[in-house]
PDB file of N, CA and C in Angstrom:
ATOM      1  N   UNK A   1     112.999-132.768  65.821  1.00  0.00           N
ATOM      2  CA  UNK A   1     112.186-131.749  66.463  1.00  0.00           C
ATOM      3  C   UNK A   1     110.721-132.165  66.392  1.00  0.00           C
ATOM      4  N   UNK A   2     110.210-132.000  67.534  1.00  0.00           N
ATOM      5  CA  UNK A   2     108.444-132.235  67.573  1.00  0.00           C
ATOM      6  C   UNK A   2     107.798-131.529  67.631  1.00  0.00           C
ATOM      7  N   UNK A   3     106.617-131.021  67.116  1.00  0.00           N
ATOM      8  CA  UNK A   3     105.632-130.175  67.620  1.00  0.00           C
ATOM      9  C   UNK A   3     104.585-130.163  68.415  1.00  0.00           C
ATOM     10  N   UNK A   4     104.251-128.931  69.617  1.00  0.00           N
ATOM     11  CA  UNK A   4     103.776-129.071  70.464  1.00  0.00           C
ATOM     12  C   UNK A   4     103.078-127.951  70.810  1.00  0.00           C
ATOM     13  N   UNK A   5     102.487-127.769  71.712  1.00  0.00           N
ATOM     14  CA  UNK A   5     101.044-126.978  71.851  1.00  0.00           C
ATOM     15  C   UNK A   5     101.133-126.582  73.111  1.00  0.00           C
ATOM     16  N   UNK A   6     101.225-125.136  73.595  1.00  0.00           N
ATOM     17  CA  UNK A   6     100.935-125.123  75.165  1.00  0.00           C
ATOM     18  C   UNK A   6      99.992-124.301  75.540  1.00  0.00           C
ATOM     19  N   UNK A   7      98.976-124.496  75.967  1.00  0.00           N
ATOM     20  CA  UNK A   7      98.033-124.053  76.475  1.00  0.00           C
ATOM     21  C   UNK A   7      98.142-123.469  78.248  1.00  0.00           C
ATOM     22  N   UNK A   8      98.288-121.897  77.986  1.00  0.00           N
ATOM     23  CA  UNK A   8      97.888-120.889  78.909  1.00  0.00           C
ATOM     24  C   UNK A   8      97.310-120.145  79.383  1.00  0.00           C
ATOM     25  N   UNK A   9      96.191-120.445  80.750  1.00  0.00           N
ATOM     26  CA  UNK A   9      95.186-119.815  81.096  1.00  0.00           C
ATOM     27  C   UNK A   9      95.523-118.999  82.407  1.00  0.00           C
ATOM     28  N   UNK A  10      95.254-117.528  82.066  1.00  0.00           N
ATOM     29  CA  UNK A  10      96.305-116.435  82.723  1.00  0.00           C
ATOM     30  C   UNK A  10      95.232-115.866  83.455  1.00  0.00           C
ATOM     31  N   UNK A  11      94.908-115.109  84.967  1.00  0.00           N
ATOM     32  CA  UNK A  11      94.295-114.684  85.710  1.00  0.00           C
ATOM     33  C   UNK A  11      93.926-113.354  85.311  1.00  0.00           C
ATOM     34  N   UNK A  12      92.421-113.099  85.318  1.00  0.00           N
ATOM     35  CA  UNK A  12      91.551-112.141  84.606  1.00  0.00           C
ATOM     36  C   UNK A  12      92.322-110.924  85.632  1.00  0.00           C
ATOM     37  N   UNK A  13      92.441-111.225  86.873  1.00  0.00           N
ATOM     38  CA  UNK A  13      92.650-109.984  87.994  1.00  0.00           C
ATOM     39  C   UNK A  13      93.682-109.049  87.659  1.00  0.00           C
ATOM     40  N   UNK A  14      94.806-109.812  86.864  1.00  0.00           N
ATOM     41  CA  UNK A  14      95.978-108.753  86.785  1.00  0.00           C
ATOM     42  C   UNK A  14      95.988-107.740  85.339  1.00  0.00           C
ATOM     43  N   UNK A  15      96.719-106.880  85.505  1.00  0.00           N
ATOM     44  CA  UNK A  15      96.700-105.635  84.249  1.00  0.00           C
ATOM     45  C   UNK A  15      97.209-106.435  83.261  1.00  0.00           C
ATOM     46  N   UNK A  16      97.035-105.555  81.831  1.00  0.00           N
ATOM     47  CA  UNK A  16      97.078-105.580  80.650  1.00  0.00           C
ATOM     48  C   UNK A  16      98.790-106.310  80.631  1.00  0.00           C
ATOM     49  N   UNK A  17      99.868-104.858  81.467  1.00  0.00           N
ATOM     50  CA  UNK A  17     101.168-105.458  81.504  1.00  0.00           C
ATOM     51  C   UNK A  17     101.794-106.625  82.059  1.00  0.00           C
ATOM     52  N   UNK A  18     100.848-107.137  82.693  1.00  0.00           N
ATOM     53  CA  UNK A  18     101.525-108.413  83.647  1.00  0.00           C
ATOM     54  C   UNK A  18     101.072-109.327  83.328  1.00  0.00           C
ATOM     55  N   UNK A  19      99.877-109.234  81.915  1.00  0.00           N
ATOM     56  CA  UNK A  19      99.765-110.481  81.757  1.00  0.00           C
ATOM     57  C   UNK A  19     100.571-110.555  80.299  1.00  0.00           C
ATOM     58  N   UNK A  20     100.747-109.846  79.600  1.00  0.00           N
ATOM     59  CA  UNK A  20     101.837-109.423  78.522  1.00  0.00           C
ATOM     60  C   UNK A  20     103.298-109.989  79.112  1.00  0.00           C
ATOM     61  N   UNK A  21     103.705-109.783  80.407  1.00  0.00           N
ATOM     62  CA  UNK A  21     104.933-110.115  80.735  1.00  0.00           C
ATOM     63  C   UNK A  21     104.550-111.797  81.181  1.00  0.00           C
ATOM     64  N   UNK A  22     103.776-112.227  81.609  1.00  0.00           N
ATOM     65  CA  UNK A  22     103.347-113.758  81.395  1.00  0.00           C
ATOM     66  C   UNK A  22     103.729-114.479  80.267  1.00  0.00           C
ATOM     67  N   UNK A  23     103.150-114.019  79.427  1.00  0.00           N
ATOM     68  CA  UNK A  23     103.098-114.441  78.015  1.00  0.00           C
ATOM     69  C   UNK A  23     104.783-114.537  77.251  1.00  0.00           C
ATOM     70  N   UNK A  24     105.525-113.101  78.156  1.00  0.00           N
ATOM     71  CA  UNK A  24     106.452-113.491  76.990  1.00  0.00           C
ATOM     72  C   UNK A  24     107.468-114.249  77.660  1.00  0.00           C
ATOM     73  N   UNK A  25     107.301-114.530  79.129  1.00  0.00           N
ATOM     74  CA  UNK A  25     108.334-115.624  80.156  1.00  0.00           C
ATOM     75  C   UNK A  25     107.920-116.869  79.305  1.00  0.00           C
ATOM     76  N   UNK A  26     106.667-116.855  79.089  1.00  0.00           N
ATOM     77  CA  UNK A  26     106.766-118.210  78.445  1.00  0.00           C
ATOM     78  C   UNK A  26     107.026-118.566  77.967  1.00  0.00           C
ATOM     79  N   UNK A  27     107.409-117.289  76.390  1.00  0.00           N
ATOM     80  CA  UNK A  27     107.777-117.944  74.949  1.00  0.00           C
ATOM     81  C   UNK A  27     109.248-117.701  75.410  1.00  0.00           C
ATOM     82  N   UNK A  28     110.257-116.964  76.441  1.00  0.00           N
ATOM     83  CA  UNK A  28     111.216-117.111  76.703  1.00  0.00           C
ATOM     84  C   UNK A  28     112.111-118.303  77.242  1.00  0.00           C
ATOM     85  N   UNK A  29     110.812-119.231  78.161  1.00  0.00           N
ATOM     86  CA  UNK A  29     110.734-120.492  78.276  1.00  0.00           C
ATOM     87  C   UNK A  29     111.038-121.280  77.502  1.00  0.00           C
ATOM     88  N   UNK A  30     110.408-121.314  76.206  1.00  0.00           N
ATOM     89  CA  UNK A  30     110.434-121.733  74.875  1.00  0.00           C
ATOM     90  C   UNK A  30     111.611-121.974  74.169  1.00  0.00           C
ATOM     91  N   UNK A  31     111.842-120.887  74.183  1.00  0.00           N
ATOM     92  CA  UNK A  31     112.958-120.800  73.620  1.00  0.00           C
ATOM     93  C   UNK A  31     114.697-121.296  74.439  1.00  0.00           C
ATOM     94  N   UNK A  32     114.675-120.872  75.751  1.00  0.00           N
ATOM     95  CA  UNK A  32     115.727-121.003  76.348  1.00  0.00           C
ATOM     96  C   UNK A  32     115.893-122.646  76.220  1.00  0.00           C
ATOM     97  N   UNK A  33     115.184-123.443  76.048  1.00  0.00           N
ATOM     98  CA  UNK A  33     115.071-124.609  76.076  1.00  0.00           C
ATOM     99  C   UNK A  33     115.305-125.303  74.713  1.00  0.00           C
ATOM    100  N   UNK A  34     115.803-124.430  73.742  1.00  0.00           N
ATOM    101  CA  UNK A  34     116.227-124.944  72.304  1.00  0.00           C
ATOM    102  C   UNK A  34     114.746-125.096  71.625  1.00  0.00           C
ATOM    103  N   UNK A  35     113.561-124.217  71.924  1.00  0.00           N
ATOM    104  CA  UNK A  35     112.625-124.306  71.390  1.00  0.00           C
ATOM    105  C   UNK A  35     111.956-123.335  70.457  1.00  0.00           C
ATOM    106  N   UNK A  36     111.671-123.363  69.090  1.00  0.00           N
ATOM    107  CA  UNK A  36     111.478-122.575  68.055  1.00  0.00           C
ATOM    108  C   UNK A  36     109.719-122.153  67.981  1.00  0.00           C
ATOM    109  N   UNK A  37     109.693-120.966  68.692  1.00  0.00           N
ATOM    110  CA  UNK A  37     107.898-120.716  68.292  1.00  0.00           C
ATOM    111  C   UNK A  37     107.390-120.363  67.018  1.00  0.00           C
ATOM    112  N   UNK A  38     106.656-121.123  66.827  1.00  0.00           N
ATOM    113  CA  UNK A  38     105.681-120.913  65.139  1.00  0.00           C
ATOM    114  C   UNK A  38     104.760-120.216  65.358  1.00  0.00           C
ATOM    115  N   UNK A  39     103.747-120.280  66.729  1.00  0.00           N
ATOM    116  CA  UNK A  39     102.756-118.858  66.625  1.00  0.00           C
ATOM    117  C   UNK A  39     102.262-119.068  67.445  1.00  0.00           C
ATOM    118  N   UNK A  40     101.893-117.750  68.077  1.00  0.00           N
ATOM    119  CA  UNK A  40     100.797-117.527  69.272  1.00  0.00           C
ATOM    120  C   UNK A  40      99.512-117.056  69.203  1.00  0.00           C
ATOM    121  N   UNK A  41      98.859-117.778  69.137  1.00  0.00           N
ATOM    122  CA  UNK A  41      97.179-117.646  69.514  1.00  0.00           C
ATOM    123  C   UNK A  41      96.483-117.047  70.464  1.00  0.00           C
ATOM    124  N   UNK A  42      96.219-115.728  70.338  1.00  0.00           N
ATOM    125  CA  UNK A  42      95.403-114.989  71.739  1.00  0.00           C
ATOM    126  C   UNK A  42      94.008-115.012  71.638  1.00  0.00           C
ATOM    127  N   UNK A  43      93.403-116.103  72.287  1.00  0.00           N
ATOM    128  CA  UNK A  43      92.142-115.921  72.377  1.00  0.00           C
ATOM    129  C   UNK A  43      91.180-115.004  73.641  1.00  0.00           C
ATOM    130  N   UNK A  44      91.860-114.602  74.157  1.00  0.00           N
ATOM    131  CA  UNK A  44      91.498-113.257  74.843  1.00  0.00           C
ATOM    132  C   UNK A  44      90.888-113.533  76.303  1.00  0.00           C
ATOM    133  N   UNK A  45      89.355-112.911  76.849  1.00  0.00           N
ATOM    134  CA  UNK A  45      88.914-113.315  77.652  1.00  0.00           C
ATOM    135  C   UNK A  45      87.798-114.562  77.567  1.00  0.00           C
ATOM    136  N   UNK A  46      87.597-115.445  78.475  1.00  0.00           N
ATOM    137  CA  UNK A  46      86.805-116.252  78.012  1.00  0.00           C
ATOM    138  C   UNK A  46      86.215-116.766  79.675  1.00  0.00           C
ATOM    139  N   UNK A  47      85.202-117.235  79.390  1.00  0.00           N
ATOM    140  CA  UNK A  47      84.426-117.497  80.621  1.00  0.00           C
ATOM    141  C   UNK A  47      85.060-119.381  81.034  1.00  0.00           C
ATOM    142  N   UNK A  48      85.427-119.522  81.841  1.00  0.00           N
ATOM    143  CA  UNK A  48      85.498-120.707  82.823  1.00  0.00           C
ATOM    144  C   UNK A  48      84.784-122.168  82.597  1.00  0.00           C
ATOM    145  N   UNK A  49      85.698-123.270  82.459  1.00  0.00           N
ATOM    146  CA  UNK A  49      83.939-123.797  82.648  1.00  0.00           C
ATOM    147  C   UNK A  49      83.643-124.440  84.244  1.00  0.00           C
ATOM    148  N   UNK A  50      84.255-124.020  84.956  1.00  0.00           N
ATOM    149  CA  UNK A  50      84.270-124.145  86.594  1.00  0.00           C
ATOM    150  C   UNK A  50      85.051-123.127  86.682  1.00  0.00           C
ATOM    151  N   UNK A  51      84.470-122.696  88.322  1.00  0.00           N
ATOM    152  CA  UNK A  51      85.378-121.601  89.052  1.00  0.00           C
ATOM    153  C   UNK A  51      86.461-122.257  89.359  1.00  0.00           C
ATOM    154  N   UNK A  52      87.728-121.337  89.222  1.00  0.00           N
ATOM    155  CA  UNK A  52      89.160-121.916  89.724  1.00  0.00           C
ATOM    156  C   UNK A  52      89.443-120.412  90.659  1.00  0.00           C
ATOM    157  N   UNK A  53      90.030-120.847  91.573  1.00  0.00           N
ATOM    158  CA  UNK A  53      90.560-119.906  92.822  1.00  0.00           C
ATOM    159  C   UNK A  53      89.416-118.569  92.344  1.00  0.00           C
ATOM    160  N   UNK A  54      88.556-118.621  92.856  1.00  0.00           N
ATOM    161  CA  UNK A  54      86.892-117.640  92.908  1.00  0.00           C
ATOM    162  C   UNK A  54      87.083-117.162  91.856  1.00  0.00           C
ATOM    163  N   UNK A  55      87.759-117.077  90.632  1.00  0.00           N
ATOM    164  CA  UNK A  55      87.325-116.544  89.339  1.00  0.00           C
ATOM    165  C   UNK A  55      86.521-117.342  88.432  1.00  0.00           C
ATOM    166  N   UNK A  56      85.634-116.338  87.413  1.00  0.00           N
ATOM    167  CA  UNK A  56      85.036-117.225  86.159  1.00  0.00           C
ATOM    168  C   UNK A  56      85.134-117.072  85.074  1.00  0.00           C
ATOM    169  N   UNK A  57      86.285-116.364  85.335  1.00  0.00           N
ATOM    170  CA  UNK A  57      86.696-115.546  83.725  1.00  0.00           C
ATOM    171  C   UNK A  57      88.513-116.051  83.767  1.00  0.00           C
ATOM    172  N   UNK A  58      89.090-115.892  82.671  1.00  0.00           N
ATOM    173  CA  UNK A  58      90.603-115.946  82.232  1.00  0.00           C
ATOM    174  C   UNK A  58      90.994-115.902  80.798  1.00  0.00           C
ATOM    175  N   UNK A  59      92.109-115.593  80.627  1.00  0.00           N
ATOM    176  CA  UNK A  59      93.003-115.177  79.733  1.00  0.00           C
ATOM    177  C   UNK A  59      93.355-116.217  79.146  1.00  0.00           C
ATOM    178  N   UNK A  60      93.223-116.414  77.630  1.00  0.00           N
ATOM    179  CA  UNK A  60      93.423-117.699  76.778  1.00  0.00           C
ATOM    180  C   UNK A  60      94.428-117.415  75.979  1.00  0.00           C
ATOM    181  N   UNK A  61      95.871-118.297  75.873  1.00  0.00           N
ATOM    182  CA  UNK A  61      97.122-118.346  74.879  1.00  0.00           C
ATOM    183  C   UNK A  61      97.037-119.629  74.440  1.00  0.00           C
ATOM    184  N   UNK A  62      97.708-119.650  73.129  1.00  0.00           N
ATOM    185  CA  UNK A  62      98.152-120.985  72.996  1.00  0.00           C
ATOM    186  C   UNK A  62      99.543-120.381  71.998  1.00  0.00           C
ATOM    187  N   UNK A  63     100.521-121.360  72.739  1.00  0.00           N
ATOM    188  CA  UNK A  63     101.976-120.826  71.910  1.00  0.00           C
ATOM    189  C   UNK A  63     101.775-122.211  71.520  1.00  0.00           C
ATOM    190  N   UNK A  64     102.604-122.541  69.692  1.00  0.00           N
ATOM    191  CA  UNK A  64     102.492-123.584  69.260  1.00  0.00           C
ATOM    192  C   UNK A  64     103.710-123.242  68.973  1.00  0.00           C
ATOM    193  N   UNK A  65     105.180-124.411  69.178  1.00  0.00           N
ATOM    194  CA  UNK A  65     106.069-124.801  68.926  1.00  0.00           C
ATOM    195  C   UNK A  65     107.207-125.585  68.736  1.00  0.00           C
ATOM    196  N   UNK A  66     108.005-126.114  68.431  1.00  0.00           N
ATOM    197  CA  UNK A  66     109.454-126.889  68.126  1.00  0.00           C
ATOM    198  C   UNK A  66     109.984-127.191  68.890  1.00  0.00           C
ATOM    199  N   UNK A  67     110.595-128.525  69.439  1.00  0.00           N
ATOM    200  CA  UNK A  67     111.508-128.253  70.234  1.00  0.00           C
ATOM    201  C   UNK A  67     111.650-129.898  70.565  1.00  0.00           C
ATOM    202  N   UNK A  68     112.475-130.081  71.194  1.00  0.00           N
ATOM    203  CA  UNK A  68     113.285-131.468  71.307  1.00  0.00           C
ATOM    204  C   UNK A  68     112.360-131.959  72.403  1.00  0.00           C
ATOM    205  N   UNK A  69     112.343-133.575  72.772  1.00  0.00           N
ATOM    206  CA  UNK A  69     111.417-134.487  73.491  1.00  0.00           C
ATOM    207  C   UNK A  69     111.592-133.664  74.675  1.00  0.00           C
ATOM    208  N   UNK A  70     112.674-133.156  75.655  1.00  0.00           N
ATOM    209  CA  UNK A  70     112.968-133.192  76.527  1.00  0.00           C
ATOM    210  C   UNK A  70     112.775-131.506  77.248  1.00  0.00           C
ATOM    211  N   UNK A  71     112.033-131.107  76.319  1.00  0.00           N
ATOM    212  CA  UNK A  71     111.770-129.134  76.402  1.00  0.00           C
ATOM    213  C   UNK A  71     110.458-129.620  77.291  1.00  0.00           C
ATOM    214  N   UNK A  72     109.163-129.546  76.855  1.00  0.00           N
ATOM    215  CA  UNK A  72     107.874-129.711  77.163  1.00  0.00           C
ATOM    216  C   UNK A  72     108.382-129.611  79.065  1.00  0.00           C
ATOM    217  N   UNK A  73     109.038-130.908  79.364  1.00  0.00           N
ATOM    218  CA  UNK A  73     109.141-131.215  81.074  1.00  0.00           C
ATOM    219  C   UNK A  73     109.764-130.018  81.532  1.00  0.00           C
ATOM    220  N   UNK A  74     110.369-129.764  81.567  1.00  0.00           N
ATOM    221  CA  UNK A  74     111.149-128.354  81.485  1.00  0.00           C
ATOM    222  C   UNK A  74     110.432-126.998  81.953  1.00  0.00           C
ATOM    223  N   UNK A  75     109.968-126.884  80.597  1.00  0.00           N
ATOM    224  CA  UNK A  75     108.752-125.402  80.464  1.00  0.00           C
ATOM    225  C   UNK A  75     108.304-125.827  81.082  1.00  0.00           C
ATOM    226  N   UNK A  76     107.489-126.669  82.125  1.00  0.00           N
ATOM    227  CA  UNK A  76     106.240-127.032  82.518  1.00  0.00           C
ATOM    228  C   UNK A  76     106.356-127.185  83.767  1.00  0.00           C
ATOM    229  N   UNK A  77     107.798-127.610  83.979  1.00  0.00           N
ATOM    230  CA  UNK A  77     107.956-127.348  85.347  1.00  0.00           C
ATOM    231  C   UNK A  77     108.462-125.997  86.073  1.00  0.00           C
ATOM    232  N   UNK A  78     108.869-125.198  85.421  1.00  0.00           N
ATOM    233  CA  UNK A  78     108.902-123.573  85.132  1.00  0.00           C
ATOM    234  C   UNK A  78     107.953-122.955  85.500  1.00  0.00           C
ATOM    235  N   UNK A  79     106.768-123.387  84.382  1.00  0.00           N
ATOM    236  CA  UNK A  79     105.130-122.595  83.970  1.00  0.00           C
ATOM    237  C   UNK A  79     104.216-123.068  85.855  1.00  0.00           C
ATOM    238  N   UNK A  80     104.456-124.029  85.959  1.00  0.00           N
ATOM    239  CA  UNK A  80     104.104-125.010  87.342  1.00  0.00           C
ATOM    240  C   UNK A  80     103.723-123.745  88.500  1.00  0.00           C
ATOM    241  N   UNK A  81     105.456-123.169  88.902  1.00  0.00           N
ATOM    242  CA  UNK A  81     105.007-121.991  89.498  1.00  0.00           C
ATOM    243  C   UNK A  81     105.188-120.942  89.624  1.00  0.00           C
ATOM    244  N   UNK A  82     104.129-120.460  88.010  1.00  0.00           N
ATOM    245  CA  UNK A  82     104.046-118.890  87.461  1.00  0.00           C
ATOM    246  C   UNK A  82     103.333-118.297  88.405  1.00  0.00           C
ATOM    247  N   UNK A  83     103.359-117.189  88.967  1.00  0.00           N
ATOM    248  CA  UNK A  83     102.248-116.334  89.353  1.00  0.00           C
ATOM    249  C   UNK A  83     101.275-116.319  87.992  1.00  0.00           C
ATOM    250  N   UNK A  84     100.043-116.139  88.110  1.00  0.00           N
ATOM    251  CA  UNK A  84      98.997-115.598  87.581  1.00  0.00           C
ATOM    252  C   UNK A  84      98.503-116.681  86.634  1.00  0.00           C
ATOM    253  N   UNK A  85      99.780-117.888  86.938  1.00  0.00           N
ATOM    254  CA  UNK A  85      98.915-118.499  85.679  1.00  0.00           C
ATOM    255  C   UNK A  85      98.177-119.596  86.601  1.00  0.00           C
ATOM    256  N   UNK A  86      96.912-119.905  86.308  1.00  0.00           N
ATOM    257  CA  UNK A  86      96.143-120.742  86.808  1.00  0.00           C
ATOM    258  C   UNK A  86      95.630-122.054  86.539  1.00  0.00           C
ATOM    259  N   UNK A  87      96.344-122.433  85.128  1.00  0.00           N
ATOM    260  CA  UNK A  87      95.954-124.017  84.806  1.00  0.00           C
ATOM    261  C   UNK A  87      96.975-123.414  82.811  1.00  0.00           C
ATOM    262  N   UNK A  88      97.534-124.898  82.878  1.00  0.00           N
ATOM    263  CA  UNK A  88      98.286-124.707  81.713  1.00  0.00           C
ATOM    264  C   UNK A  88      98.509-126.551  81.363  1.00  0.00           C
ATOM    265  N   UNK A  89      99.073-125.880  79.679  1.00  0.00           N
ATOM    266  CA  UNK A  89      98.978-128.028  79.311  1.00  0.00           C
ATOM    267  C   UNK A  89      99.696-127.845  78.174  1.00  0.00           C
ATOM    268  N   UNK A  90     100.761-128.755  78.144  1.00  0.00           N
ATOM    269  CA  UNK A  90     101.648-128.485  76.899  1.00  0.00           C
ATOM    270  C   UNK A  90     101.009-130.516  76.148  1.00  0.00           C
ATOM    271  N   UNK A  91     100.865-130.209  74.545  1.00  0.00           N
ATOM    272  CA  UNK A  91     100.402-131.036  74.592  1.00  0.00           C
ATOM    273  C   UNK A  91     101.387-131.480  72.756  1.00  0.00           C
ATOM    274  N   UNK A  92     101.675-132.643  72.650  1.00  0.00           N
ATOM    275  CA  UNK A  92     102.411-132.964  71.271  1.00  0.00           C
ATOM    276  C   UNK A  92     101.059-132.675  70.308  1.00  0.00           C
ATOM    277  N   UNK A  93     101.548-132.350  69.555  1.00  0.00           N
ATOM    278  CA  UNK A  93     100.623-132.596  68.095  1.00  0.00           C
ATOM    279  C   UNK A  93     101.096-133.415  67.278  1.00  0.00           C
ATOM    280  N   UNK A  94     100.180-134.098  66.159  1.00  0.00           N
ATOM    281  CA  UNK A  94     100.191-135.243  65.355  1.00  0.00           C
ATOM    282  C   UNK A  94     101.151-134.559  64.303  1.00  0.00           C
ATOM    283  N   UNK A  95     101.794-135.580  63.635  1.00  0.00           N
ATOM    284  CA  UNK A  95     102.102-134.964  62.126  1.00  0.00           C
ATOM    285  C   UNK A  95     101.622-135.018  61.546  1.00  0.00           C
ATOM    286  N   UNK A  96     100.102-135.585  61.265  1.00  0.00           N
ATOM    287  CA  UNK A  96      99.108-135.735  59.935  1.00  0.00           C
ATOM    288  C   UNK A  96      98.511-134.689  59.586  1.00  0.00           C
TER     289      UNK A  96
END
């Protein structure tokens, strides 16, 4: 099992619930894929550092979790085409 990092930046425009239901397709993602989440990081609203589709604001996650070489392609091609989500990056982490 490897550990890995996915970074989700979710569209300021939609409600509280739809971006809550974002969040948990993902870690459902996660998981359906034989993948074990260790924790989610909500860093909330945060300003842009370029406009993406006329916004300058978005919604910051990071789910950090487990899961075999072959999960990451998977989720990502899933996450690819979420509504609302606007830029995302699943990334390995070191073991050191």
């Amino acid at each position: 099992m490897n550990k890995y990092e996915l970074a989700v930046v979710v569209s300021a425009k939609v409600e509280d619930e739809e971006r809550a239901a974002v969040v948990d397709k993902c870690k459902a993602l996660i998981e359906r894929f034989g993948g074990t989440i260790t924790e989610v990081d909500d860093w909330g609203k945060k300003r842009l550092a370029y406009e993406i589709q006329k916004m300058r604001e978005a919604f910051y996650y990071f789910i950090r979790f487990e899961a075999e070489a072959t999960a990451p392609a998977e989720i990502e091609s899933r996450i690819r085409i979420m509504d609302n989500v606007i830029r995302y990056l699943c990334v390995k982490q070191d073991e050191a």
